[in-house]
C-alpha atoms as a PDB file:
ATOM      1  CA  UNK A   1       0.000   0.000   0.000  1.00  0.00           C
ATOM      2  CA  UNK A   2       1.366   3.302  -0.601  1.00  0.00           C
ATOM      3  CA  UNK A   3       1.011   6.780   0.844  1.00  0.00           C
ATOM      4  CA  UNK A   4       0.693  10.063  -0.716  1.00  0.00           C
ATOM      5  CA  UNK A   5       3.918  11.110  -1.286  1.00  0.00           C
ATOM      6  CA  UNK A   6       5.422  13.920   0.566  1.00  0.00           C
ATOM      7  CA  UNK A   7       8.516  15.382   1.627  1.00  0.00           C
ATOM      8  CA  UNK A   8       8.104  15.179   5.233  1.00  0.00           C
ATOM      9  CA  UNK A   9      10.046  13.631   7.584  1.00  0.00           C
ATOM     10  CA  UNK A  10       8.943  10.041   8.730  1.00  0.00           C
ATOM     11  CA  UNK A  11       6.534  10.380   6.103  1.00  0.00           C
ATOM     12  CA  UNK A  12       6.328   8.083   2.647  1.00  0.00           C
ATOM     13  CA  UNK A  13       8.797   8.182   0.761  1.00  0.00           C
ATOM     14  CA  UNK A  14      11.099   7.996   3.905  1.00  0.00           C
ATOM     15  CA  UNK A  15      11.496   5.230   5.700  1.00  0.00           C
ATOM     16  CA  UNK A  16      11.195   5.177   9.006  1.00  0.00           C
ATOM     17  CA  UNK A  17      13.763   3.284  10.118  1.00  0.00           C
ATOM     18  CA  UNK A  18      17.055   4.965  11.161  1.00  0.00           C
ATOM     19  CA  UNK A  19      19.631   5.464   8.783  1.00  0.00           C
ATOM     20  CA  UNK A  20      21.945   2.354   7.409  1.00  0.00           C
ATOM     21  CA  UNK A  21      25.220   3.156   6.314  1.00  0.00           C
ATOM     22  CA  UNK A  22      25.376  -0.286   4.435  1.00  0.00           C
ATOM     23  CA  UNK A  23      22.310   0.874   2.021  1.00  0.00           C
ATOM     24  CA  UNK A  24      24.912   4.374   0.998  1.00  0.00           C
ATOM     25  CA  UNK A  25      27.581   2.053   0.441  1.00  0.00           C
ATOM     26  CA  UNK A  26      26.083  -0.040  -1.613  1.00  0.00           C
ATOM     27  CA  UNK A  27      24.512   2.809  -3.520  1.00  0.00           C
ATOM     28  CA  UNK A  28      28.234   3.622  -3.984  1.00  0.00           C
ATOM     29  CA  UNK A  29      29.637   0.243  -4.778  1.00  0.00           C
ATOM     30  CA  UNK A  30      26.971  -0.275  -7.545  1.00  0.00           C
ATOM     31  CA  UNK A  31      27.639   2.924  -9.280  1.00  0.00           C
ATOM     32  CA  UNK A  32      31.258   1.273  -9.398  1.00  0.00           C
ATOM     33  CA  UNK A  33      30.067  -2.019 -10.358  1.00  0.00           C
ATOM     34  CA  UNK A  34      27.776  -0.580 -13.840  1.00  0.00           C
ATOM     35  CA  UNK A  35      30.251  -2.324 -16.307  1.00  0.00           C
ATOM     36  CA  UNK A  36      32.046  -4.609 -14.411  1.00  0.00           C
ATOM     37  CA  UNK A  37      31.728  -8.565 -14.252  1.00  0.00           C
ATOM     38  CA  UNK A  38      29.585  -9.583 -11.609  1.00  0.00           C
ATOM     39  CA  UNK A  39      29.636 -12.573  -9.520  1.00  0.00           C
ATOM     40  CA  UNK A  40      26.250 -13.986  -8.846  1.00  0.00           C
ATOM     41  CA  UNK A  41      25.924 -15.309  -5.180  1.00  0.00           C
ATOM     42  CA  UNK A  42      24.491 -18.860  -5.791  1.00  0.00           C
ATOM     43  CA  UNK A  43      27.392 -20.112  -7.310  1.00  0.00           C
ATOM     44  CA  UNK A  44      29.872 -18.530  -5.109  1.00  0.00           C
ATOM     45  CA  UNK A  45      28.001 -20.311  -1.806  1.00  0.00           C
ATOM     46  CA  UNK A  46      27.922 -23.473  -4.046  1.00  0.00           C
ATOM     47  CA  UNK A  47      31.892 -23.125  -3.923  1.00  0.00           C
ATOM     48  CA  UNK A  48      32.105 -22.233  -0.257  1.00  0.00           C
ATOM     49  CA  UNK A  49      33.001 -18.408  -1.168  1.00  0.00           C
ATOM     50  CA  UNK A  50      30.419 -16.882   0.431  1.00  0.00           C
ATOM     51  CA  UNK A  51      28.975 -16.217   4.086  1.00  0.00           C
ATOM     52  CA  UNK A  52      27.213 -14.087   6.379  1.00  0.00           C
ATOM     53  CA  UNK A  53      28.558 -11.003   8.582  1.00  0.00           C
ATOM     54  CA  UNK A  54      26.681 -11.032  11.906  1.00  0.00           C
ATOM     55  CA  UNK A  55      25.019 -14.176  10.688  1.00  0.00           C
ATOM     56  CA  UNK A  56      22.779 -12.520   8.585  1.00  0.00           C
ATOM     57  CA  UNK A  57      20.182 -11.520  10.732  1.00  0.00           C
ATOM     58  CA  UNK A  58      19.203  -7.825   9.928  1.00  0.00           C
ATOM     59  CA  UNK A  59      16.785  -5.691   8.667  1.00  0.00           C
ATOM     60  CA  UNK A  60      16.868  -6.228   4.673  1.00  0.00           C
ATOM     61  CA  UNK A  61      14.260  -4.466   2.208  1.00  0.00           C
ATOM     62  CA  UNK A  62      12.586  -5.635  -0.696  1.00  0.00           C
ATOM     63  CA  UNK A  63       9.793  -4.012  -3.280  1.00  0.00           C
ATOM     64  CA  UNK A  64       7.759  -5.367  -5.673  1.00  0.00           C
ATOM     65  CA  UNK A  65       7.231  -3.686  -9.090  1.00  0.00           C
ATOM     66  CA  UNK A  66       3.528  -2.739  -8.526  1.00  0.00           C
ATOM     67  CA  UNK A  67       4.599  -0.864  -5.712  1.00  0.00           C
ATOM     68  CA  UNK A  68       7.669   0.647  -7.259  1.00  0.00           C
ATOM     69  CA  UNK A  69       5.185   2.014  -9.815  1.00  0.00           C
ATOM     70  CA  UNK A  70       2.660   2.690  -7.370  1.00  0.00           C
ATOM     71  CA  UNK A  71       5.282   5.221  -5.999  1.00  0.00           C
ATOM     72  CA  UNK A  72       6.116   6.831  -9.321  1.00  0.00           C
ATOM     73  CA  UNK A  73       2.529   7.588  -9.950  1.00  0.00           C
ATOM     74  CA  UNK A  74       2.113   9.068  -6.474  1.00  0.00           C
ATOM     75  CA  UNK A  75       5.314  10.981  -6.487  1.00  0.00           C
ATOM     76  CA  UNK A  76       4.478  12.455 -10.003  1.00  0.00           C
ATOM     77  CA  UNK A  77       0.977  13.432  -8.516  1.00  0.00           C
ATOM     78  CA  UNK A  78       2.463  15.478  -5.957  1.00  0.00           C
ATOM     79  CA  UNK A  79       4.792  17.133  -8.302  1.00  0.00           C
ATOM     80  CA  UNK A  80       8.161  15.536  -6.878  1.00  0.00           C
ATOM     81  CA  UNK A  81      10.610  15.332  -9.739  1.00  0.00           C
ATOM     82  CA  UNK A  82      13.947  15.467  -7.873  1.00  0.00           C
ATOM     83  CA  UNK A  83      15.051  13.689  -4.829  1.00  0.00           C
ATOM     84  CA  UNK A  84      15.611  10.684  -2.995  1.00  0.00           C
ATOM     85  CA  UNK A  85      13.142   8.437  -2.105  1.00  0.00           C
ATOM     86  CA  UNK A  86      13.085   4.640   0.175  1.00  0.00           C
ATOM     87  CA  UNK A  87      10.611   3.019  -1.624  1.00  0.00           C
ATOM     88  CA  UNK A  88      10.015  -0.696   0.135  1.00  0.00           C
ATOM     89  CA  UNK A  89       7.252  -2.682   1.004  1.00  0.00           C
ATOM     90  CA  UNK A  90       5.305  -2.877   4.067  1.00  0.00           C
ATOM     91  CA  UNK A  91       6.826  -6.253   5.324  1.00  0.00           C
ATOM     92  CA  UNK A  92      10.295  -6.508   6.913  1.00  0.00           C
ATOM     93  CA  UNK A  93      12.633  -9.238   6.368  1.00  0.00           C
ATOM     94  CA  UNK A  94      16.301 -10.331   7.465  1.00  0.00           C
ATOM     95  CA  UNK A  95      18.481 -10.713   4.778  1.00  0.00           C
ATOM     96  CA  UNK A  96      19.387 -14.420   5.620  1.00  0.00           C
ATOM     97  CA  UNK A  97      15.964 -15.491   5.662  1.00  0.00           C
ATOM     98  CA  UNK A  98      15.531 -13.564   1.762  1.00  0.00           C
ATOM     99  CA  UNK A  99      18.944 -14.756   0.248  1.00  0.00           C
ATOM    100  CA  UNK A 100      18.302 -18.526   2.017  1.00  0.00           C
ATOM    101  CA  UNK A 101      15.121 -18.580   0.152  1.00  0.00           C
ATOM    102  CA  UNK A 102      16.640 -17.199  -2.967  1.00  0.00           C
ATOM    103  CA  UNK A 103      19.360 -19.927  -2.907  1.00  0.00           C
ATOM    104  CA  UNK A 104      17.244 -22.703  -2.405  1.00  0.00           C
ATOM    105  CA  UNK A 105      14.569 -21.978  -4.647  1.00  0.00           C
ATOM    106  CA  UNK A 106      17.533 -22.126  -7.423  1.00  0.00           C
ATOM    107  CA  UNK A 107      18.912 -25.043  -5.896  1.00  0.00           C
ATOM    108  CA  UNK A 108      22.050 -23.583  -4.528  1.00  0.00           C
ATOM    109  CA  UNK A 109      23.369 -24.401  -1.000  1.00  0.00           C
ATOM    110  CA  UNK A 110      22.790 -21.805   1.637  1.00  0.00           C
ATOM    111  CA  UNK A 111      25.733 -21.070   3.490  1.00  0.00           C
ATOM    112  CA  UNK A 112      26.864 -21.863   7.040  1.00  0.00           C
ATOM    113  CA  UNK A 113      29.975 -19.147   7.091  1.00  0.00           C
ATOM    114  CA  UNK A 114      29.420 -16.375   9.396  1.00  0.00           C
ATOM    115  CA  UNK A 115      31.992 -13.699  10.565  1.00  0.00           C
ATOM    116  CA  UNK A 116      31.036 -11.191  13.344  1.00  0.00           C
ATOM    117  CA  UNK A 117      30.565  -8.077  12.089  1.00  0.00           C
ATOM    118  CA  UNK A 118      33.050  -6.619  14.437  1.00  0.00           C
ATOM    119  CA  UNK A 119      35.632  -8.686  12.483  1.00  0.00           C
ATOM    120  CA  UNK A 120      34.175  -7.660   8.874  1.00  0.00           C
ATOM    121  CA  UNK A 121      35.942  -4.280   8.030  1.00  0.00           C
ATOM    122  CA  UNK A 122      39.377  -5.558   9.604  1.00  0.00           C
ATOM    123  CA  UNK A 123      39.471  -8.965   7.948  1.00  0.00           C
ATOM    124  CA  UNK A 124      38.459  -6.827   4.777  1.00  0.00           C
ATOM    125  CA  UNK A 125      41.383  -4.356   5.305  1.00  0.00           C
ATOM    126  CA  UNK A 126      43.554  -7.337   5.946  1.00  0.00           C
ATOM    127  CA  UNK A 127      42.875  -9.042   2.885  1.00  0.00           C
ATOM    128  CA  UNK A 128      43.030  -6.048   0.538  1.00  0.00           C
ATOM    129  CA  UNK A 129      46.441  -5.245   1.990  1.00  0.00           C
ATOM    130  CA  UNK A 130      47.165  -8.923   1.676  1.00  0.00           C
ATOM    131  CA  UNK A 131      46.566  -8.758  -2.235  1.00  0.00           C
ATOM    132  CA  UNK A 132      48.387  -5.692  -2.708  1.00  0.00           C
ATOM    133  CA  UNK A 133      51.686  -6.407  -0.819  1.00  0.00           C
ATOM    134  CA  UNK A 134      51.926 -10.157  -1.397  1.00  0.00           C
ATOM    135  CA  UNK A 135      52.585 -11.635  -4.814  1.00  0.00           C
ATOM    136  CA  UNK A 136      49.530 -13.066  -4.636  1.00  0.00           C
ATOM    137  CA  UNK A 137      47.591 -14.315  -8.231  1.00  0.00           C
ATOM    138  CA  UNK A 138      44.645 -14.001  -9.169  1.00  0.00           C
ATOM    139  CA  UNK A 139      41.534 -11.312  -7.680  1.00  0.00           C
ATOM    140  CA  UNK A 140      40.855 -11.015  -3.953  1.00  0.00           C
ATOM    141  CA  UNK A 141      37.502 -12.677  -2.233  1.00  0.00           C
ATOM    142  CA  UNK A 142      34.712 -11.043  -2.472  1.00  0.00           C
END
């Protein structure tokens, strides 16, 4: 279901939830990614290369199309042209109950792997350095 569009605070478009720096970043990291190779996840946790940070469990957002278009129409019949807008639907999710589902309804296996997220940005940092100090072959892990 989907509001009248406004600009307000707390109101639709915005979400209501406070802000996630992981939702910027991946903004970011996809604007990087237009024209690159991409690696799809079910065949990365078929080959054991992929795994959870904090075991998965938070707040992930989804939308279907009729609601994506649903919130075109409304924002065009309020006269918003420019801006950002959060544009999800109504039900919440965690992200490893989404990509589990995902995975096995394409028959790939879900993984097990989970690193705390307190560990994520300096295993990340160590692996990056790793790659570009070492003689290592080949592309870091994702």
């Amino acid at each position: 279901m989907v509001r009248t569009a406004s600009r307000t605070r707390g109101g639709w478009p915005l979400s209501g939830r406070q802000f996630q720096p992981f939702s910027v970043n991946r903004a970011k990291g996809q604007a990087i990614a237009r024209g690159i190779d991409r690696v799809g996840i079910g065949p990365a946790a078929d080959r054991g290369l992929f795994g959870w940070f904090g075991d998965g469990r938070y707040l992930y957002s989804t939308c279907y199309i009729g609601n994506l278009c649903e919130a075109i129409v409304q924002a065009l019949k309020a006269n918003l042209f420019t801006g950002t807008f959060f544009i999800r639907d109504k039900e919440e999710m965690n992200l490893r109950e989404f990509l589990s589902a995902r995975l096995q309804a394409s028959n790939y296996a879900v993984p097990t792997l989970s690193i705390p997220r307190a560990m994520a940005w300096p295993l990340a940092r160590f692996t990056e350095n790793g790659w570009n100090c070492l003689p290592l072959k080949g592309q870091p892990p994702l």
